[in-house]
Protein backbone atom coordinates (compact mmCIF):
# COMPACT_ATOMS: atom_id res chain seq x y z
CA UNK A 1 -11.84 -5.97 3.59
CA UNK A 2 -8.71 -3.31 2.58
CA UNK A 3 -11.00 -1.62 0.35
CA UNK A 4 -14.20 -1.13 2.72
CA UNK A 5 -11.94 0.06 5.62
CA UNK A 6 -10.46 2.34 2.95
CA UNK A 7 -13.85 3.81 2.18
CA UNK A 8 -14.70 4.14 5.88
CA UNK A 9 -12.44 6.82 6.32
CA UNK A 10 -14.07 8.96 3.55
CA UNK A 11 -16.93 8.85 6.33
CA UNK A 12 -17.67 12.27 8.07
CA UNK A 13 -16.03 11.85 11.86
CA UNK A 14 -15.06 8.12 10.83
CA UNK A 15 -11.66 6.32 11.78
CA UNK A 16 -9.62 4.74 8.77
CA UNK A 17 -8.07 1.44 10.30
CA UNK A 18 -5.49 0.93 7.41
CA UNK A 19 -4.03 4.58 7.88
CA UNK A 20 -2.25 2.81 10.41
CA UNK A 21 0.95 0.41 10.00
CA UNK A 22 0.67 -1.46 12.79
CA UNK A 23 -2.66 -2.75 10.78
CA UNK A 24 -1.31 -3.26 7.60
CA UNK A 25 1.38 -4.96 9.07
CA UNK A 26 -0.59 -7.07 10.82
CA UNK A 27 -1.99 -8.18 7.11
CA UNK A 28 1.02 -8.27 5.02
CA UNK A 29 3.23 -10.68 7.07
CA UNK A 30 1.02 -13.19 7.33
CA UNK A 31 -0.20 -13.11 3.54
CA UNK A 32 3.60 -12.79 2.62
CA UNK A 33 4.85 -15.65 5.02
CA UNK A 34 2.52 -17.66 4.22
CA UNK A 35 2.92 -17.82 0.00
CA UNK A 36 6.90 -17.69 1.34
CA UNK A 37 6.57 -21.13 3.28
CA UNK A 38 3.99 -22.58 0.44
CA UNK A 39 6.51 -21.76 -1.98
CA UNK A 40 9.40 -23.40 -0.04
CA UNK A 41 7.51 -26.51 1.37
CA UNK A 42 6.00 -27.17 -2.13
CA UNK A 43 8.45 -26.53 -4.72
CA UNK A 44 11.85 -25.83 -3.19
CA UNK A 45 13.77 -25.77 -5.78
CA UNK A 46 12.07 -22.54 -7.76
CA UNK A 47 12.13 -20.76 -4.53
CA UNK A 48 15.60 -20.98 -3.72
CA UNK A 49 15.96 -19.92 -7.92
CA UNK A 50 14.45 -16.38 -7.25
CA UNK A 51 17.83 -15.87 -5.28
CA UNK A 52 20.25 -16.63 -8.06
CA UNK A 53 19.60 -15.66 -11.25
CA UNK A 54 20.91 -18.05 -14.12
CA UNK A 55 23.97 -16.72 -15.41
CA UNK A 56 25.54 -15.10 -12.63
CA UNK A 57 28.90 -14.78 -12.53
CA UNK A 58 30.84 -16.59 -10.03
CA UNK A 59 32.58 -13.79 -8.00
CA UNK A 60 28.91 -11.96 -7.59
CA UNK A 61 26.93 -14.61 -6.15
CA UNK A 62 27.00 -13.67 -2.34
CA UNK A 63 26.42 -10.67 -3.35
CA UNK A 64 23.55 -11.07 -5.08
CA UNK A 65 22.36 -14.36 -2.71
CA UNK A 66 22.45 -11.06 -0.35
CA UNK A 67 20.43 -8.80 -1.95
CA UNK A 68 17.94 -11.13 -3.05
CA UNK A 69 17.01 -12.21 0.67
CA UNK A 70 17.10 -8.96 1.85
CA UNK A 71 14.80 -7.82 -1.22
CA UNK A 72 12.46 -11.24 -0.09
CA UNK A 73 12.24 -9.65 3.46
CA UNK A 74 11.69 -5.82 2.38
CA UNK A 75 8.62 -7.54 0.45
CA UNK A 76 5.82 -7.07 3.72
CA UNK A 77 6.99 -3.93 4.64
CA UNK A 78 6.90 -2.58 1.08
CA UNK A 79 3.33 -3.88 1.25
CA UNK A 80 2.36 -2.09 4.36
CA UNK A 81 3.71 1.00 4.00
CA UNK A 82 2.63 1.28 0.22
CA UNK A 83 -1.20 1.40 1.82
CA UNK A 84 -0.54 3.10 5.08
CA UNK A 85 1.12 5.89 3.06
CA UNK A 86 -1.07 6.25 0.13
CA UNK A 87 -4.72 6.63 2.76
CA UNK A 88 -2.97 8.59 5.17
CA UNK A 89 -1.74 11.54 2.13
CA UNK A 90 -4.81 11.10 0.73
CA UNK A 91 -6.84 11.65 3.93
CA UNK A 92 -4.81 14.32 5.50
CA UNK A 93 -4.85 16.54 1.77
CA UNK A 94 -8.87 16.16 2.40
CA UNK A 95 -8.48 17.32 6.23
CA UNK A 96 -6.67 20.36 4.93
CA UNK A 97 -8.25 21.56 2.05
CA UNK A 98 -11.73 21.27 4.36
CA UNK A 99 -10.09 23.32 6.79
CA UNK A 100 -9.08 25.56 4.08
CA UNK A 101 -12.62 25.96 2.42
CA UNK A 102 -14.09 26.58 5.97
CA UNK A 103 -11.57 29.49 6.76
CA UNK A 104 -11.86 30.91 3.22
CA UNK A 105 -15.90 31.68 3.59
CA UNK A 106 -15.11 34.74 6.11
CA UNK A 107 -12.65 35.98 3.59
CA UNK A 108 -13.90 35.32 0.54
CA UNK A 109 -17.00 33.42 -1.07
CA UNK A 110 -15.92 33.27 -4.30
CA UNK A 111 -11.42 31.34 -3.27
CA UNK A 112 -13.84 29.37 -0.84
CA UNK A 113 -16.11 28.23 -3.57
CA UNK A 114 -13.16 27.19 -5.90
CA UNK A 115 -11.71 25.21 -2.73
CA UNK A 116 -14.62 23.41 -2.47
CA UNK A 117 -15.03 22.08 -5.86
CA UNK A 118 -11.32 20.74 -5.56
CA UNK A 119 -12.13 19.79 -1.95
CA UNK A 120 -14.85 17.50 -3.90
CA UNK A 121 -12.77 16.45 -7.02
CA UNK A 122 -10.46 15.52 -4.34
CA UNK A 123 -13.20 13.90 -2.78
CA UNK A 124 -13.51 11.47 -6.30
CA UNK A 125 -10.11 10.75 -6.65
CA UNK A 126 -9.66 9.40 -2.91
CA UNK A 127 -12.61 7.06 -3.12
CA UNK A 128 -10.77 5.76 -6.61
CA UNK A 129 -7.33 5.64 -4.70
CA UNK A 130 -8.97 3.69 -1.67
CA UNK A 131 -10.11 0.80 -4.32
CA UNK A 132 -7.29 0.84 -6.29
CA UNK A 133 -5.31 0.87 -2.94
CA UNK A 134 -6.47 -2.36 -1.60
CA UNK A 135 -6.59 -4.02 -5.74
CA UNK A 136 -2.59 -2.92 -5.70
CA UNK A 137 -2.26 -4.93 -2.26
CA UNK A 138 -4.42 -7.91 -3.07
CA UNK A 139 -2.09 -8.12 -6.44
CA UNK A 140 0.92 -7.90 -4.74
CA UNK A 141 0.09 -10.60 -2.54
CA UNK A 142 -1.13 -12.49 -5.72
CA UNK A 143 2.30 -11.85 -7.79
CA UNK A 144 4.05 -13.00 -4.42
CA UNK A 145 1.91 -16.36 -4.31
CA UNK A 146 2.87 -17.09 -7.83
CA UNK A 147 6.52 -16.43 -7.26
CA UNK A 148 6.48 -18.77 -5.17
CA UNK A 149 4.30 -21.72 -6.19
């Protein structure tokens, strides 16, 4: 699903749904609470591991008991943003360097023809960031599951 509604926004006139956070969002916390609550319903104990490390010393473990929860809650929003960020660069850099080409042919055919052939290498290397994009996400959510189960 990430990686076709990545590639829809390489469309001509198209809309790219996961340029938007409110979308990815919408993905991550579910996907995150839900290997969260597997992981504490189903093996506890592991779970509440990941917030202590073994070998801590005494005086730094509210501290780190801290850190670790808020590093547990960062974990959807890293997710989100990571995507929303990474189509939305790579998406506006393609709006610009289009506009760029297209102003270029009144001034000169020769800057507007180099433009272009980035505009299309460009072009190759956002349709390989939009898979990798949503293998990155689907991994993330994997490592998460298997943190936690």
């Amino acid at each position: 699903f990430i990686g076709s509604t990545n590639l829809l926004g390489l469309l001509p006139h198209s809309f790219t749904p996961t340029t938007q956070l409110s979308m990815n969002l919408g993905m991550a916390i579910p996907l995150w609470a839900g290997t969260v609550i597997t992981g504490f319903r189903y093996k506890t104990k592991a779970s509440l591991a990941h917030f202590l490390p073994q070998g801590t010393p005494l005086p730094l473990i509210p501290m780190l008991v801290v850190i670790e929860t808020i590093s547990l809650f960062i974990q959807p929003m890293a997710l989100a943003v990571r995507l929303t960020t990474n189509i939305t660069a790579g998406h506006l850099l393609i709006h610009l360097i289009g506009g760029a080409t297209l102003a270029l042919i009144n001034i000169s055919a020769t800057t507007a023809f180099i433009t272009f052939i980035i505009l299309i290498l460009l072009t190759i290397l956002e349709f390989a960031v939009a898979l990798i994009q949503a293998y990155v996400f689907t991994l993330l959510v994997s490592l998460y599951l298997h943190d936690n189960t």
